[in-house]
PDB file of N, CA and C in Angstrom:
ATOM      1  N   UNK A   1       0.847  -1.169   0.000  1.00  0.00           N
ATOM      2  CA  UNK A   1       0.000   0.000   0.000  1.00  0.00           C
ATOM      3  C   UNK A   1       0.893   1.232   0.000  1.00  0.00           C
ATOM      4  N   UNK A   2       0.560   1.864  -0.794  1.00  0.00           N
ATOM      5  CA  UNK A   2       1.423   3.557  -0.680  1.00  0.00           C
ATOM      6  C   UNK A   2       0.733   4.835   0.364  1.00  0.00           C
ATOM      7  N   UNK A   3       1.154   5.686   0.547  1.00  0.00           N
ATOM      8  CA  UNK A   3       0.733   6.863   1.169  1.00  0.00           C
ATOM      9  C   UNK A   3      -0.691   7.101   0.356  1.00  0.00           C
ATOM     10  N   UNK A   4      -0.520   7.183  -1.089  1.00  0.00           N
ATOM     11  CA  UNK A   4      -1.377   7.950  -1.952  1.00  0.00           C
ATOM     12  C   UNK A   4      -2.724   7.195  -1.750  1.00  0.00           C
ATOM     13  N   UNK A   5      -2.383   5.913  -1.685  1.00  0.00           N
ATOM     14  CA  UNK A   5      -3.762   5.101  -1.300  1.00  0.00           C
ATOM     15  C   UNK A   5      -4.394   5.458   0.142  1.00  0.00           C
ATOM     16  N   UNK A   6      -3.559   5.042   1.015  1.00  0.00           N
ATOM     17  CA  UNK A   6      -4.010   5.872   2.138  1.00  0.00           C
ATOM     18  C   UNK A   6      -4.986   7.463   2.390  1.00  0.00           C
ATOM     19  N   UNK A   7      -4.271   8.346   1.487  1.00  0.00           N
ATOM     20  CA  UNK A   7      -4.849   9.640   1.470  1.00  0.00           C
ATOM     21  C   UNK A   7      -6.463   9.804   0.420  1.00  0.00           C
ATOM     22  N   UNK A   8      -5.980   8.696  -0.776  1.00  0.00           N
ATOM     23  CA  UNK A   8      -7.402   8.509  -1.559  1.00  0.00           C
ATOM     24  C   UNK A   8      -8.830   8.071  -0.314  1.00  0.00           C
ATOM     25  N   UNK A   9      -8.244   7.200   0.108  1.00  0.00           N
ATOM     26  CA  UNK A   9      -9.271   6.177   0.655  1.00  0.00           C
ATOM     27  C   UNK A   9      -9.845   6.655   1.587  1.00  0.00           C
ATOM     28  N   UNK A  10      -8.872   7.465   2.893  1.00  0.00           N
ATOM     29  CA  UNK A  10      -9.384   7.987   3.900  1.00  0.00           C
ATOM     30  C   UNK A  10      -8.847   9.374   4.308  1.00  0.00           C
ATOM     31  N   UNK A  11      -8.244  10.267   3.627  1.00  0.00           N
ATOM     32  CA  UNK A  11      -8.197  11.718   3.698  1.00  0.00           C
ATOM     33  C   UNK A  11      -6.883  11.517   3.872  1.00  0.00           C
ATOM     34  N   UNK A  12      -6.583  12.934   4.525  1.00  0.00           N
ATOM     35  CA  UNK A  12      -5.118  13.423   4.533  1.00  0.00           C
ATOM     36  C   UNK A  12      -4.948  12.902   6.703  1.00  0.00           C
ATOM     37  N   UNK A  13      -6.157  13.604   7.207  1.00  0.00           N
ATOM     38  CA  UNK A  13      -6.099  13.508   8.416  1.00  0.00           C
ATOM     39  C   UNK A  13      -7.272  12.393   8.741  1.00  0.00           C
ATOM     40  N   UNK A  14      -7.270  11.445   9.231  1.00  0.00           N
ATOM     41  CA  UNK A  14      -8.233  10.049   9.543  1.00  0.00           C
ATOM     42  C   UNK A  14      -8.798  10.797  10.755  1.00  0.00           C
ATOM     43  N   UNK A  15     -10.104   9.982  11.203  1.00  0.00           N
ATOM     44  CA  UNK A  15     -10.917  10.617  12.689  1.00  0.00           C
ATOM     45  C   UNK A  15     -11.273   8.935  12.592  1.00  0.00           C
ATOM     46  N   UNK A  16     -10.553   8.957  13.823  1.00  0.00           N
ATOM     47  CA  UNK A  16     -11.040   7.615  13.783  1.00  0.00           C
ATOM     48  C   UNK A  16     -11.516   7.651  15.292  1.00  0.00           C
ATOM     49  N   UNK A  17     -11.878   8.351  15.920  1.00  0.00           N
ATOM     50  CA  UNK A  17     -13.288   8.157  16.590  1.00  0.00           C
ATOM     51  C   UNK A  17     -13.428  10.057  16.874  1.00  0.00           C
ATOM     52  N   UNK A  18     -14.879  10.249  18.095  1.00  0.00           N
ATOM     53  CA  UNK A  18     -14.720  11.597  17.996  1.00  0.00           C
ATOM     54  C   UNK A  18     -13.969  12.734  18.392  1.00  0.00           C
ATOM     55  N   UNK A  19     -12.677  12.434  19.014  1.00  0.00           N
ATOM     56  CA  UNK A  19     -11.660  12.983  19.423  1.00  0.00           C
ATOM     57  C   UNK A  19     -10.259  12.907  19.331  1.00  0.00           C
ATOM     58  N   UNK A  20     -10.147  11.517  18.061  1.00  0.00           N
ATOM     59  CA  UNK A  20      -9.414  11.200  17.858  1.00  0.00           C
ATOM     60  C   UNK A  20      -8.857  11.358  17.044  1.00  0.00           C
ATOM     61  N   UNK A  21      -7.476  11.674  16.007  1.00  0.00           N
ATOM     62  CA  UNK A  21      -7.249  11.452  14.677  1.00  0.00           C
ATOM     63  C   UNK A  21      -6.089  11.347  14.597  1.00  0.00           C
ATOM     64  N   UNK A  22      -5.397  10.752  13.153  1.00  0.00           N
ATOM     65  CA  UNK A  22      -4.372  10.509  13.140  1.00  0.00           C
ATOM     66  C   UNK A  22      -4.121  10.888  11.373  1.00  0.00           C
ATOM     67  N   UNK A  23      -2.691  11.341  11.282  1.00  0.00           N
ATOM     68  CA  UNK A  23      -2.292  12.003   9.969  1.00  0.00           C
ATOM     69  C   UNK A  23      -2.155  10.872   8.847  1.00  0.00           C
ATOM     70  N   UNK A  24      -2.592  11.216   7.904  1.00  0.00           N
ATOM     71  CA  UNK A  24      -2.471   9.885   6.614  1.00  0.00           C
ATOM     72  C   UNK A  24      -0.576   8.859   6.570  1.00  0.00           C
ATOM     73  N   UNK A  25       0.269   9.997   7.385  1.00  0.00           N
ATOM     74  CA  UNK A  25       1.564   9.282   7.099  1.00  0.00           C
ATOM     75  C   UNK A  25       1.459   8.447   8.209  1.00  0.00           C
ATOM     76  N   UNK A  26       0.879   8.473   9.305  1.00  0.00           N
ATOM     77  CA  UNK A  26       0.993   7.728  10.645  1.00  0.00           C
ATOM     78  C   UNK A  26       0.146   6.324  10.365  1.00  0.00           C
ATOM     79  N   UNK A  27      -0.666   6.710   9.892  1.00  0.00           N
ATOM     80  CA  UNK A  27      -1.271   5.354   9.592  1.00  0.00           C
ATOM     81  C   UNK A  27      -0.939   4.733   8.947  1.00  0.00           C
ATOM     82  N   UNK A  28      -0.527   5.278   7.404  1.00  0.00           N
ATOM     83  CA  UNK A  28       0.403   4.340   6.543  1.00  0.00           C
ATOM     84  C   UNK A  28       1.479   4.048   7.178  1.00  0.00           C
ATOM     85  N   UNK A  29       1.915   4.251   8.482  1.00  0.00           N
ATOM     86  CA  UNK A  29       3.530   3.990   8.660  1.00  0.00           C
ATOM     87  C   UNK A  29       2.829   2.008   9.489  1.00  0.00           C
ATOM     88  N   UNK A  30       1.993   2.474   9.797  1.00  0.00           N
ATOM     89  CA  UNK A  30       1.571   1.408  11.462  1.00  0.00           C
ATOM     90  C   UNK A  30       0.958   0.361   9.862  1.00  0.00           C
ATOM     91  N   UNK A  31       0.488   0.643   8.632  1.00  0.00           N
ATOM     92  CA  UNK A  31       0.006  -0.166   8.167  1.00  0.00           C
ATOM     93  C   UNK A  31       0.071  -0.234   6.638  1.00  0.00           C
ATOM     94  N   UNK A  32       1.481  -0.113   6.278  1.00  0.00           N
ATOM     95  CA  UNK A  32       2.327   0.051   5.007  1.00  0.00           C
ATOM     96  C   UNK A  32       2.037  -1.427   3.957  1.00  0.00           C
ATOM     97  N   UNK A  33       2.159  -2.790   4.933  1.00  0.00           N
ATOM     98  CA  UNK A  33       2.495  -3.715   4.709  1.00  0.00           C
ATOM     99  C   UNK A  33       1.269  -4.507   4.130  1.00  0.00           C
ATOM    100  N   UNK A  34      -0.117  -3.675   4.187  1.00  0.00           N
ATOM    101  CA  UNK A  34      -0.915  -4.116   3.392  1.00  0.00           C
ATOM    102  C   UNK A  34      -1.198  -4.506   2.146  1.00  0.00           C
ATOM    103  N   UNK A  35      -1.320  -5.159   1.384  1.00  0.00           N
ATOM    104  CA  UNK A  35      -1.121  -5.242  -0.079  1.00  0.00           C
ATOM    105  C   UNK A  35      -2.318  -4.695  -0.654  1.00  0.00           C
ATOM    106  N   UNK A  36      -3.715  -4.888  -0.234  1.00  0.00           N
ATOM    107  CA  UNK A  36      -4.718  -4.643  -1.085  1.00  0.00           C
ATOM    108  C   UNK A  36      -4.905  -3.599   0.062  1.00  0.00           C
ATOM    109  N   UNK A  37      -5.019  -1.999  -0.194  1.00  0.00           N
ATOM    110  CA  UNK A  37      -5.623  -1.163   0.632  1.00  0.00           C
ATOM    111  C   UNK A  37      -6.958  -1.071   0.639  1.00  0.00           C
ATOM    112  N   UNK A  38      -8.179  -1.992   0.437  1.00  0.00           N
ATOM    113  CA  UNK A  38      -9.598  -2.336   0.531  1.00  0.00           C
ATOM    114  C   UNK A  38      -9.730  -3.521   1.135  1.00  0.00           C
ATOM    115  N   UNK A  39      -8.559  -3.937   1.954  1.00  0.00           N
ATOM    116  CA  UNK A  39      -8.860  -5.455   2.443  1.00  0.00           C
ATOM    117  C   UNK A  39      -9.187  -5.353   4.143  1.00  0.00           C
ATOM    118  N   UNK A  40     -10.064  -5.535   4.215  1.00  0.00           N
ATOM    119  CA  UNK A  40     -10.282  -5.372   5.920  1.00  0.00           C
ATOM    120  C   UNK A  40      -9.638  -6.286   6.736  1.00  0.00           C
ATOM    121  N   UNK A  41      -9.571  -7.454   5.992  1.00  0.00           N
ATOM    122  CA  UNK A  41      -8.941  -8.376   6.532  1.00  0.00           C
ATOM    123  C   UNK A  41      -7.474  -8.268   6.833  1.00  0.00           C
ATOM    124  N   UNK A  42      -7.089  -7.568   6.025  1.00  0.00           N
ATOM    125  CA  UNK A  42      -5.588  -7.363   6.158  1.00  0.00           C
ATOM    126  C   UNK A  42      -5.354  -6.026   7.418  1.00  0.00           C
ATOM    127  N   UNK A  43      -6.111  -5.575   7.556  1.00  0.00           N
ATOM    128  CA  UNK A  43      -5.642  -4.389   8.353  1.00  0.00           C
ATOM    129  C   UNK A  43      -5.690  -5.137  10.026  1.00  0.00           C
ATOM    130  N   UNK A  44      -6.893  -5.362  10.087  1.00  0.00           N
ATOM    131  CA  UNK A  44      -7.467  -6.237  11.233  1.00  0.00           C
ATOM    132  C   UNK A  44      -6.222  -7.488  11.390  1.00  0.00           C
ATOM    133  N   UNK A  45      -5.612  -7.746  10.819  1.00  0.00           N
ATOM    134  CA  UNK A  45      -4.274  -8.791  11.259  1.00  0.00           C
ATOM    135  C   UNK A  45      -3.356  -7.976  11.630  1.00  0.00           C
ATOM    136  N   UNK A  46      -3.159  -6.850  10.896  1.00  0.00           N
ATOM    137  CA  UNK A  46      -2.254  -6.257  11.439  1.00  0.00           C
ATOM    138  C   UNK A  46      -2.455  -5.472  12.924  1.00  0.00           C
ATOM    139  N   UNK A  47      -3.554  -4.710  12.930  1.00  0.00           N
ATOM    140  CA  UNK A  47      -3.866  -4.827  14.160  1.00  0.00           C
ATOM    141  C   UNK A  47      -4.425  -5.625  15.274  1.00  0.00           C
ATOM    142  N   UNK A  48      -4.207  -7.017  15.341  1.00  0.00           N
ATOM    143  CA  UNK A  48      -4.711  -7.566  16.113  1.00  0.00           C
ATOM    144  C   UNK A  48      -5.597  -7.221  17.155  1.00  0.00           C
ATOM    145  N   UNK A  49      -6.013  -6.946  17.430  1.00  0.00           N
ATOM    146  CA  UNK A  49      -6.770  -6.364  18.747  1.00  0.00           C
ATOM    147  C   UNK A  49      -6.389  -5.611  19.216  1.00  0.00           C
ATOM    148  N   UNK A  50      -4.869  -5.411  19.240  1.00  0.00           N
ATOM    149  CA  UNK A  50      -4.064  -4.801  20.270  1.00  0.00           C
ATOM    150  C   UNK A  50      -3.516  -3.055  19.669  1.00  0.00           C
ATOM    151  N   UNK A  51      -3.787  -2.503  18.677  1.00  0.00           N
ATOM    152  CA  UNK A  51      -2.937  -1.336  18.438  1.00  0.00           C
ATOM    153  C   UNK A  51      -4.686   0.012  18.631  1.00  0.00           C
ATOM    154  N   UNK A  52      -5.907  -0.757  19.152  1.00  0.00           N
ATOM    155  CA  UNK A  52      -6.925  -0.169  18.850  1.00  0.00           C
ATOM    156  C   UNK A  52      -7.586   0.576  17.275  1.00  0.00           C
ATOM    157  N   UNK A  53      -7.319   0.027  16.548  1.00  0.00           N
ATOM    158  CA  UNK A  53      -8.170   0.590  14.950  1.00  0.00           C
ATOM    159  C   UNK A  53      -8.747  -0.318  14.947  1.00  0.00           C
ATOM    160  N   UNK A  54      -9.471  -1.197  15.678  1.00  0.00           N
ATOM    161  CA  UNK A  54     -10.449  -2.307  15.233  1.00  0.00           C
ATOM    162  C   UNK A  54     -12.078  -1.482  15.269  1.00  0.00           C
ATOM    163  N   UNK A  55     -12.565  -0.754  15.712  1.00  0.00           N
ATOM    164  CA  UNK A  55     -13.322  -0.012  16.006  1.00  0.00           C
ATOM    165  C   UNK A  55     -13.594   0.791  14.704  1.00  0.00           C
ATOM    166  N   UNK A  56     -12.555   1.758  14.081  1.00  0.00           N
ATOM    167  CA  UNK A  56     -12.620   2.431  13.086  1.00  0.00           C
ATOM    168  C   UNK A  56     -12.444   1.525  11.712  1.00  0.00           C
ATOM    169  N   UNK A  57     -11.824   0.494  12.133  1.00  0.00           N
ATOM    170  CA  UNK A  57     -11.802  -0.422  10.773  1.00  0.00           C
ATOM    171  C   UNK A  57     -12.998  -1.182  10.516  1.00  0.00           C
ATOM    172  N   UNK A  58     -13.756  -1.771  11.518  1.00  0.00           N
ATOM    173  CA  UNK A  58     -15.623  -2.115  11.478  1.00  0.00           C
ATOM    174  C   UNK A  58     -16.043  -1.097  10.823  1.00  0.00           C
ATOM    175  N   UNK A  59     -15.967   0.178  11.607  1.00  0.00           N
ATOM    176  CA  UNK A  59     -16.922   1.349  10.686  1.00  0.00           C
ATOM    177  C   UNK A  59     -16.456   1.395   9.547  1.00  0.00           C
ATOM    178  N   UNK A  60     -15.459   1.337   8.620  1.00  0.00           N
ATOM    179  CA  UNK A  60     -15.180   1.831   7.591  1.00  0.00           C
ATOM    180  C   UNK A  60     -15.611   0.833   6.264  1.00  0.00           C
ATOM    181  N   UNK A  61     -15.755  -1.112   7.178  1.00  0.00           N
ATOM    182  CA  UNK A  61     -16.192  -1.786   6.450  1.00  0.00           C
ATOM    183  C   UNK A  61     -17.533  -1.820   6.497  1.00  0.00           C
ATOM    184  N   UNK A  62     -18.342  -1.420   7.607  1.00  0.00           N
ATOM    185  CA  UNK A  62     -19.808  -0.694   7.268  1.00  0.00           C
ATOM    186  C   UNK A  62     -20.113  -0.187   6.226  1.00  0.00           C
ATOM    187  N   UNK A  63     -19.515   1.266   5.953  1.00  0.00           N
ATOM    188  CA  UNK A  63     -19.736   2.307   5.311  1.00  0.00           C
ATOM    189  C   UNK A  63     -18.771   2.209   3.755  1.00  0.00           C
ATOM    190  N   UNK A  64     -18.759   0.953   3.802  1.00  0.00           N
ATOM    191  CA  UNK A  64     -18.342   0.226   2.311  1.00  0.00           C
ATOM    192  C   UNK A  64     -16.837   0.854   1.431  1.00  0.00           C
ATOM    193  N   UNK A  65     -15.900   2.067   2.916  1.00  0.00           N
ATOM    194  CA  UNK A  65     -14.622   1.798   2.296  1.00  0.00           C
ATOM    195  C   UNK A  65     -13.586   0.543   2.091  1.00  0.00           C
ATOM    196  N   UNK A  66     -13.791  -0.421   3.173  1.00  0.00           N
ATOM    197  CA  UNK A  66     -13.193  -1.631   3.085  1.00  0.00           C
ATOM    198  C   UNK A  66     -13.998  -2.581   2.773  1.00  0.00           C
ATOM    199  N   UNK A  67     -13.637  -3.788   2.292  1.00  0.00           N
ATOM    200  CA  UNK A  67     -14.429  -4.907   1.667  1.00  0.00           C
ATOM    201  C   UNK A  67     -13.616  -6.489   2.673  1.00  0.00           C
TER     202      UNK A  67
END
């Protein structure tokens, strides 16, 4: 996954809940190693439970950015 995908998909600055956000390079840094940037599945491994984006990554496969 590149930066540029990152910034297409989910902005420059992410809100990933209502007080929360994080800059398009920070996230691509924690989650570079994705190959398909529409794969939910892939993000959710990478975060295991443990880095907290499981929350914002449900919503986003809700709202039909991830598949």
């Amino acid at each position: 996954m590149t930066l540029e995908n990152v910034r297409e998909i989910f902005g420059d600055t992410i809100q990933l809940s209502k007080y929360c956000f994080i800059c398009a390079e920070d996230f691509w840094e924690i989650f570079k190693s994705v190959n398909d940037p529409y794969s939910y599945d892939e993000y959710t491994a990478i975060d295991n439970g443990e880095k907290g984006y499981k929350e914002f990554l449900d919503r986003c496969k809700e709202e039909g950015l991830l598949r």
